[in-house]
PDB file of N, CA and C in Angstrom:
ATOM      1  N   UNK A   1     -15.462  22.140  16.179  1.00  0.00           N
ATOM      2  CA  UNK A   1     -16.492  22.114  17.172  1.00  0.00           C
ATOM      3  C   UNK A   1     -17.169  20.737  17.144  1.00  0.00           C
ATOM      4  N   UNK A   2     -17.347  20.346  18.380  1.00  0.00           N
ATOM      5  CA  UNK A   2     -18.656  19.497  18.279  1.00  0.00           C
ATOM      6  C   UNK A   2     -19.491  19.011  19.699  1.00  0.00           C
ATOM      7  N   UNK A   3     -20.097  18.243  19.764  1.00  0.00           N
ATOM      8  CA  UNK A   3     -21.158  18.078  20.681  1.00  0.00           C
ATOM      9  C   UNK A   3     -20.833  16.833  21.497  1.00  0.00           C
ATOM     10  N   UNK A   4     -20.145  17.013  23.143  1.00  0.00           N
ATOM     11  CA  UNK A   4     -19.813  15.697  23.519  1.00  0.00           C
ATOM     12  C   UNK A   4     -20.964  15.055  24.783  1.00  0.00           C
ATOM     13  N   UNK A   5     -20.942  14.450  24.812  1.00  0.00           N
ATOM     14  CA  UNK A   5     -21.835  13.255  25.573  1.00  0.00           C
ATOM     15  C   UNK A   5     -20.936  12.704  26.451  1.00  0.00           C
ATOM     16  N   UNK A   6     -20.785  12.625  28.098  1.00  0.00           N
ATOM     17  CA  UNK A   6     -20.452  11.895  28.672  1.00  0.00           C
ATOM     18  C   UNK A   6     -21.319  10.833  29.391  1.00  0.00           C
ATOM     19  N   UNK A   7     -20.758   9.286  28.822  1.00  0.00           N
ATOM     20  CA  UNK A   7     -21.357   8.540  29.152  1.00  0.00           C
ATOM     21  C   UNK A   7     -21.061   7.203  30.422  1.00  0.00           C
ATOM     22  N   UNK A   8     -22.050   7.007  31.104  1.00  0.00           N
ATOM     23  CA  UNK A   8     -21.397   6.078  32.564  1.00  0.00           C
ATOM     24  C   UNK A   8     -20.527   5.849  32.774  1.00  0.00           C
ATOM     25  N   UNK A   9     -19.743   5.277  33.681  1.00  0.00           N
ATOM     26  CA  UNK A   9     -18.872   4.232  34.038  1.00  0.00           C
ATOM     27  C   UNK A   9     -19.004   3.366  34.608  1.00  0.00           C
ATOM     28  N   UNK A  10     -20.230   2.634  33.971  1.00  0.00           N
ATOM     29  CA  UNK A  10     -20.945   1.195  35.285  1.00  0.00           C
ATOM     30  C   UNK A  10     -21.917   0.726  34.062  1.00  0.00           C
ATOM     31  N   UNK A  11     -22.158  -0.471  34.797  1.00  0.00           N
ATOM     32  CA  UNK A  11     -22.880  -1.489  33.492  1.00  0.00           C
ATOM     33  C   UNK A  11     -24.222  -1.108  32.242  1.00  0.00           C
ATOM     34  N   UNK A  12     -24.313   0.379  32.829  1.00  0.00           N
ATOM     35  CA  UNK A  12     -25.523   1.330  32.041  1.00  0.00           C
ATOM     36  C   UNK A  12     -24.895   1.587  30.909  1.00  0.00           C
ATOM     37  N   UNK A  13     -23.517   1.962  31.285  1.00  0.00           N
ATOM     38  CA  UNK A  13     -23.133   2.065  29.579  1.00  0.00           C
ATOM     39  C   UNK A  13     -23.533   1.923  28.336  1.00  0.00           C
ATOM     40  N   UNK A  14     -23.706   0.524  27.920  1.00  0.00           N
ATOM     41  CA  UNK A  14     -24.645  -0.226  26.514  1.00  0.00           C
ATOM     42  C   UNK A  14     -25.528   0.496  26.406  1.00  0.00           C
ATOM     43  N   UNK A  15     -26.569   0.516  27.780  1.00  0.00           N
ATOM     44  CA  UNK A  15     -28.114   1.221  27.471  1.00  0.00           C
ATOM     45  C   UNK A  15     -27.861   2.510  27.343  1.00  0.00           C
ATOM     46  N   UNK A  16     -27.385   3.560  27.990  1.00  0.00           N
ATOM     47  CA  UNK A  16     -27.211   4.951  27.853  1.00  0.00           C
ATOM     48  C   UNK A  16     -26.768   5.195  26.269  1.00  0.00           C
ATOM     49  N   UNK A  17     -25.563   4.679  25.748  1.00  0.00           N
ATOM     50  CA  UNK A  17     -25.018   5.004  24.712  1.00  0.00           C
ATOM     51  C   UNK A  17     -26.261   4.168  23.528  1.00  0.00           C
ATOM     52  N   UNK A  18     -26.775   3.195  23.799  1.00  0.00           N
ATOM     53  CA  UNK A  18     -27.733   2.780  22.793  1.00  0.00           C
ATOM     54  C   UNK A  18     -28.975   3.767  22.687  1.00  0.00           C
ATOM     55  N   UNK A  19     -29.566   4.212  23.769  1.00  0.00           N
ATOM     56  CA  UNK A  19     -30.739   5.193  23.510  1.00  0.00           C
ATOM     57  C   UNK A  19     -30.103   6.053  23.390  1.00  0.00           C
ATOM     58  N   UNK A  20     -28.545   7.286  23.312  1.00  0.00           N
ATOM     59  CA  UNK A  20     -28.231   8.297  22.785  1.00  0.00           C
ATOM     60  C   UNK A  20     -28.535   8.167  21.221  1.00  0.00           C
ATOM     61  N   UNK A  21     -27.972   7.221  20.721  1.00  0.00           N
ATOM     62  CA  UNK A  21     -27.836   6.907  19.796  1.00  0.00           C
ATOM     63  C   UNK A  21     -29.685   7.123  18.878  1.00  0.00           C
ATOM     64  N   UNK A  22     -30.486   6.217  19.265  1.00  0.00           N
ATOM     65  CA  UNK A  22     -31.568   6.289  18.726  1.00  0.00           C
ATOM     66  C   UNK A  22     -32.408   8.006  19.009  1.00  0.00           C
ATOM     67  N   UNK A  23     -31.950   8.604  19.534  1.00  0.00           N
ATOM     68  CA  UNK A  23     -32.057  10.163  19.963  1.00  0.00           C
ATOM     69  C   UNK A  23     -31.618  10.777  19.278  1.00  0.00           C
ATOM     70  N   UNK A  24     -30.231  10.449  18.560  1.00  0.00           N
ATOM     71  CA  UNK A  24     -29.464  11.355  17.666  1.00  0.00           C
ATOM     72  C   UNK A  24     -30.164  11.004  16.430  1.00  0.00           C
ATOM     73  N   UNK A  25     -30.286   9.955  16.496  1.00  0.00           N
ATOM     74  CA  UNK A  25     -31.007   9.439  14.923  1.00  0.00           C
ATOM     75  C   UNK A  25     -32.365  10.370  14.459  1.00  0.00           C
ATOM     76  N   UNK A  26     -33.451   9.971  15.638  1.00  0.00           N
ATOM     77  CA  UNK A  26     -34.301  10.861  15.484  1.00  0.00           C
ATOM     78  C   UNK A  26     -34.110  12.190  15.467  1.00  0.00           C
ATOM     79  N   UNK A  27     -33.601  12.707  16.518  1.00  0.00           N
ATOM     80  CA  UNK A  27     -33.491  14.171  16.128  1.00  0.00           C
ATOM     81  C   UNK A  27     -32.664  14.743  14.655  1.00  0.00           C
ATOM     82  N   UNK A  28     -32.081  13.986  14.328  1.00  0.00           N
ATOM     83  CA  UNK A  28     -31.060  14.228  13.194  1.00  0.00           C
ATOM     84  C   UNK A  28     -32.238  14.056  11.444  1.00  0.00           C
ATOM     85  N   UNK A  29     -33.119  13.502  11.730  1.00  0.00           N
ATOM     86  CA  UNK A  29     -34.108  12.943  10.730  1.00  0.00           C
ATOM     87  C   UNK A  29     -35.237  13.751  11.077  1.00  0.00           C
ATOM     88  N   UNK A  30     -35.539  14.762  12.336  1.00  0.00           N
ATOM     89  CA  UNK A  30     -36.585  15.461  12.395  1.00  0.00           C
ATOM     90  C   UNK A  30     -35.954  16.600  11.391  1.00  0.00           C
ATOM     91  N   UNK A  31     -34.834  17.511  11.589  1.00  0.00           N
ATOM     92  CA  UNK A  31     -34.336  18.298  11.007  1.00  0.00           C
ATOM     93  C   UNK A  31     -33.915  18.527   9.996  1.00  0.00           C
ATOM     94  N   UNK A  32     -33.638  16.928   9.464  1.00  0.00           N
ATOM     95  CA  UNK A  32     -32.730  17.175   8.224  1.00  0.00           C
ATOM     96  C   UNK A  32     -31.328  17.190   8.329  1.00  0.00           C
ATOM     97  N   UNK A  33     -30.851  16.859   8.844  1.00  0.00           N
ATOM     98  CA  UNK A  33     -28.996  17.307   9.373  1.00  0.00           C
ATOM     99  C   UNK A  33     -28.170  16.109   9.486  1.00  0.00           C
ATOM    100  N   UNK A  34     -27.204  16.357   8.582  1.00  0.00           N
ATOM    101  CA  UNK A  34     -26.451  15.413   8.292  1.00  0.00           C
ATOM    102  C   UNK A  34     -25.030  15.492   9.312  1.00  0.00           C
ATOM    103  N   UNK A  35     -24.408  14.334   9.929  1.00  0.00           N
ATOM    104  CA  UNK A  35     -23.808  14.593  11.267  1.00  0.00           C
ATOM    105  C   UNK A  35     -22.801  13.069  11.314  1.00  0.00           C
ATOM    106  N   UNK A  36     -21.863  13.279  11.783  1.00  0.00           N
ATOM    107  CA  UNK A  36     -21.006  12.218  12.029  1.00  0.00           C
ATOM    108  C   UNK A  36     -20.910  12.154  13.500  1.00  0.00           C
ATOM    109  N   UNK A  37     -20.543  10.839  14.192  1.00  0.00           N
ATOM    110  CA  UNK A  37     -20.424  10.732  15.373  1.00  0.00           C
ATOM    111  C   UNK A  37     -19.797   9.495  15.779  1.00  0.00           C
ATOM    112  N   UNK A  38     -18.737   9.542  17.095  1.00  0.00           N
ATOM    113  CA  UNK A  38     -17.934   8.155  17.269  1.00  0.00           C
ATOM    114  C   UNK A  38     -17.427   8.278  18.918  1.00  0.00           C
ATOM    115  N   UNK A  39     -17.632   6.938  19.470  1.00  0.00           N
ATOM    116  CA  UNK A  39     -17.467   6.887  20.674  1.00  0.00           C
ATOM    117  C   UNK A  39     -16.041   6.802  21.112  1.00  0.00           C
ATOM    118  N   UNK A  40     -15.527   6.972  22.071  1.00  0.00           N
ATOM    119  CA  UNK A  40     -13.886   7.359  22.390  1.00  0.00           C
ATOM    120  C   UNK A  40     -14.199   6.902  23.954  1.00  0.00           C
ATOM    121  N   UNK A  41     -14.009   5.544  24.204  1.00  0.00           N
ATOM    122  CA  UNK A  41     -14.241   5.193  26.007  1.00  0.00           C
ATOM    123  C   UNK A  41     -15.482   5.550  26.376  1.00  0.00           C
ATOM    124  N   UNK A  42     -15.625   6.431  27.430  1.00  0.00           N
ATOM    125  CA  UNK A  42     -16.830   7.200  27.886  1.00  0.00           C
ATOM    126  C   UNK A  42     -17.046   8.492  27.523  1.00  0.00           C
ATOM    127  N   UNK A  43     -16.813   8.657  26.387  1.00  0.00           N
ATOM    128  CA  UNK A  43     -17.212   9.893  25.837  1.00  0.00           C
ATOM    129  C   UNK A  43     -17.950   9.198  24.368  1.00  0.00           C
ATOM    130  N   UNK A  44     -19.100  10.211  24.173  1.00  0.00           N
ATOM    131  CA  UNK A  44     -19.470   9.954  22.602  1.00  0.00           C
ATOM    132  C   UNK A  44     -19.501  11.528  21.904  1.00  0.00           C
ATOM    133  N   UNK A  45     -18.551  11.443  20.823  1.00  0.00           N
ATOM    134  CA  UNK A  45     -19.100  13.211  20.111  1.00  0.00           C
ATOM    135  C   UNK A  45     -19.791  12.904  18.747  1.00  0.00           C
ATOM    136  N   UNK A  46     -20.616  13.908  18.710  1.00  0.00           N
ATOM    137  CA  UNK A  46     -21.159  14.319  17.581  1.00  0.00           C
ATOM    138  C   UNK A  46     -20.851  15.672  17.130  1.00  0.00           C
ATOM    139  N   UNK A  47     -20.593  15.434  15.361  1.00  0.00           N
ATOM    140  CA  UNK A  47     -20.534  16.609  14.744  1.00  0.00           C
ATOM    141  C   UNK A  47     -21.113  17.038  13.687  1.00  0.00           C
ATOM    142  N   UNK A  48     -21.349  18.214  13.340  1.00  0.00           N
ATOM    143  CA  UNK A  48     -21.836  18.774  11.981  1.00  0.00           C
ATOM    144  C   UNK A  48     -20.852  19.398  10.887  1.00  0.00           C
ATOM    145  N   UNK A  49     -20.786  19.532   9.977  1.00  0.00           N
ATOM    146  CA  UNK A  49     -20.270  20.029   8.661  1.00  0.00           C
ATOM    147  C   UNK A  49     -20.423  21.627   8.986  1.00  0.00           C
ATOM    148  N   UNK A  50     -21.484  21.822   9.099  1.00  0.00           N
ATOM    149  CA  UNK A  50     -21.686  23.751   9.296  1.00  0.00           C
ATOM    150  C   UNK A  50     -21.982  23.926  10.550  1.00  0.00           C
ATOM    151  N   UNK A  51     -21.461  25.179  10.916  1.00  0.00           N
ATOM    152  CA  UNK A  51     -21.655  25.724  12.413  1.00  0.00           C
ATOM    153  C   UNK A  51     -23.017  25.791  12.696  1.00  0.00           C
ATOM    154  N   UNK A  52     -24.231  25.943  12.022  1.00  0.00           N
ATOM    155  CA  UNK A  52     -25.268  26.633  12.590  1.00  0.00           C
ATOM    156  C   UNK A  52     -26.045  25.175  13.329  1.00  0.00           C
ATOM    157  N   UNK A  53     -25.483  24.521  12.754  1.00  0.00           N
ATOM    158  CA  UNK A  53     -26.600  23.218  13.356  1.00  0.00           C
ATOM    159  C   UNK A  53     -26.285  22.796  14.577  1.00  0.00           C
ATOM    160  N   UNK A  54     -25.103  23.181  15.447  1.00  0.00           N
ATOM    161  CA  UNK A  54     -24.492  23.384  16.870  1.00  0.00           C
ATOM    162  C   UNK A  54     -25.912  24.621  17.541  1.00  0.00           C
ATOM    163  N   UNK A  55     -26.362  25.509  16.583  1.00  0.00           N
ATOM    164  CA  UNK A  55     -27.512  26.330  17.286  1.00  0.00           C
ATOM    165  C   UNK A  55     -28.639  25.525  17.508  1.00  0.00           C
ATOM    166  N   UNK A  56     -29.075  25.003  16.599  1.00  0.00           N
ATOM    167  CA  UNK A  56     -30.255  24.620  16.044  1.00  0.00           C
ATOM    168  C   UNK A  56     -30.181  22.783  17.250  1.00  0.00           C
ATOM    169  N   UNK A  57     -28.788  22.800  17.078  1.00  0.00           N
ATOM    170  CA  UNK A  57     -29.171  21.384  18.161  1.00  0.00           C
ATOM    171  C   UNK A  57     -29.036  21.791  19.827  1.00  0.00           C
ATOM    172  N   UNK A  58     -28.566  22.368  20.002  1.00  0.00           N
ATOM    173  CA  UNK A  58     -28.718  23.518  21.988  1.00  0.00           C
ATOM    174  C   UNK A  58     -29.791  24.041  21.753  1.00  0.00           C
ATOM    175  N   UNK A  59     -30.637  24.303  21.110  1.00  0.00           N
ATOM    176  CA  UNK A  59     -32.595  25.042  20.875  1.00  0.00           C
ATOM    177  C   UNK A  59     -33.536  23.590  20.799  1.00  0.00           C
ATOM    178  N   UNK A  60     -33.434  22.556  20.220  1.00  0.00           N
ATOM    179  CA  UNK A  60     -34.060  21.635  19.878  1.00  0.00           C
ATOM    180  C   UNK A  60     -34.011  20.533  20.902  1.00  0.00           C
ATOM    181  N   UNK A  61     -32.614  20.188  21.412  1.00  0.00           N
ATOM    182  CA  UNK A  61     -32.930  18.655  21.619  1.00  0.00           C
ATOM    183  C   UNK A  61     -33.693  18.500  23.157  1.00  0.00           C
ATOM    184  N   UNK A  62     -34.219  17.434  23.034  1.00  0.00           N
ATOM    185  CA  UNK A  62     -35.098  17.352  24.099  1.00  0.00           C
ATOM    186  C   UNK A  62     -34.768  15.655  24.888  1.00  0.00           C
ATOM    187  N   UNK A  63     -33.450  15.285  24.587  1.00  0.00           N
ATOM    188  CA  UNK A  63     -33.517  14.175  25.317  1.00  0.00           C
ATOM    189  C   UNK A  63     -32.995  14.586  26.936  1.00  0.00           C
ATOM    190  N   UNK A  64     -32.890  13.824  27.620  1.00  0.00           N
ATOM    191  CA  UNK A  64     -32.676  13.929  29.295  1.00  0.00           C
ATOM    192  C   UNK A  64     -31.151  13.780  29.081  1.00  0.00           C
ATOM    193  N   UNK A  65     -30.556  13.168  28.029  1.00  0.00           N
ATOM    194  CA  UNK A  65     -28.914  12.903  28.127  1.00  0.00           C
ATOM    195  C   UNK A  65     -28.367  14.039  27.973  1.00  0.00           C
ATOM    196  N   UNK A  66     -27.535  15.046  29.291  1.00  0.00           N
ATOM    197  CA  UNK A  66     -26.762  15.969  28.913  1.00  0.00           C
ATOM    198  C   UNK A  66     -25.835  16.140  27.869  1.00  0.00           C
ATOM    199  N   UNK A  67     -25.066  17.487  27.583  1.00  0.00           N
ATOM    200  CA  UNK A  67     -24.223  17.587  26.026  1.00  0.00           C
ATOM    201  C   UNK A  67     -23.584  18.460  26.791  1.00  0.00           C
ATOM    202  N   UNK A  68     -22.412  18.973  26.120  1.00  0.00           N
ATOM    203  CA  UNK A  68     -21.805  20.100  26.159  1.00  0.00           C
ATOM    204  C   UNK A  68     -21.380  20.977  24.681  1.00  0.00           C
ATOM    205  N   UNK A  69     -21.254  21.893  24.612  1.00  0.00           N
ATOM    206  CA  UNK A  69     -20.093  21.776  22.650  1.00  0.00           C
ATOM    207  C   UNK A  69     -19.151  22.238  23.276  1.00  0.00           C
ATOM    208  N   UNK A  70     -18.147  21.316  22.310  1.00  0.00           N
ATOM    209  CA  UNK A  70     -17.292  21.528  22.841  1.00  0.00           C
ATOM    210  C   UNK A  70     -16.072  22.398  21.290  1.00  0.00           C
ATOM    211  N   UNK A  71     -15.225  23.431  21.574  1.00  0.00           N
ATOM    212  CA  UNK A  71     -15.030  24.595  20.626  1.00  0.00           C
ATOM    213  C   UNK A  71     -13.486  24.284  20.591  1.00  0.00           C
ATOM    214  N   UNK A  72     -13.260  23.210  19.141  1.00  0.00           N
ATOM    215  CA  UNK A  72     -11.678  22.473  19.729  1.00  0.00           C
ATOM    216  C   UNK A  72     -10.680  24.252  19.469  1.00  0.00           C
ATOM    217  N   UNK A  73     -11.434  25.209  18.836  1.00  0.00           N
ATOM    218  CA  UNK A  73     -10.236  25.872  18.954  1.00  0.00           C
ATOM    219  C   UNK A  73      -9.576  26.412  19.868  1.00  0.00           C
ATOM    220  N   UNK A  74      -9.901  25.824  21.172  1.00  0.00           N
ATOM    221  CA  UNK A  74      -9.549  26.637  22.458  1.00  0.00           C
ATOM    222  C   UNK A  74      -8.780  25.160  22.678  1.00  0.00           C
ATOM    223  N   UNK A  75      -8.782  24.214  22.774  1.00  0.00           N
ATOM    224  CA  UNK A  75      -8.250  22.806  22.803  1.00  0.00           C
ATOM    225  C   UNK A  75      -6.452  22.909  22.883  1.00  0.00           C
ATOM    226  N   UNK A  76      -5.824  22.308  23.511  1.00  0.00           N
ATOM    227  CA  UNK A  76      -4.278  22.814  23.430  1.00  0.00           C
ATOM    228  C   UNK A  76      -4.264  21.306  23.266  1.00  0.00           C
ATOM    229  N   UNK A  77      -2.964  20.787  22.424  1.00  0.00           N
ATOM    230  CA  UNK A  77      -2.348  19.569  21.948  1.00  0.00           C
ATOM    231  C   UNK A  77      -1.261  19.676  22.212  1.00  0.00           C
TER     232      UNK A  77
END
């Protein structure tokens, strides 16, 4: 599982993905929650180690940048 971010395709890019970034930070340091995250083109995901913090981050976050989670076990390769 994890939490994806789609981000611009026009010169906002830098800024969008730079204030996600300082959003994840904070919110990640309000809670306590330790989280990996890496950009792939125009997508950025974030993830957690344990499932529950996928709850706890769809209840909490309060930035304007949409998310989705995304549940790779439905994912076909």
């Amino acid at each position: 599982m994890y939490i994806e971010f789609q981000l611009p395709h026009d010169e906002s890019y830098g800024l969008v993905l730079g204030l996600l970034k300082v959003d994840i930070v904070d919110w990640a340091t309000q809670y306590n929650v330790p989280y990996t995250q890496k950009t792939i083109k125009y997508t950025h995901r974030l993830g957690f180690n344990d499932e529950k913090y996928f709850s706890l981050f769809s209840m909490t976050w309060a930035s304007n940048i949409p998310f989705q989670i995304v549940n790779i076990a439905n994912e076909k390769y």
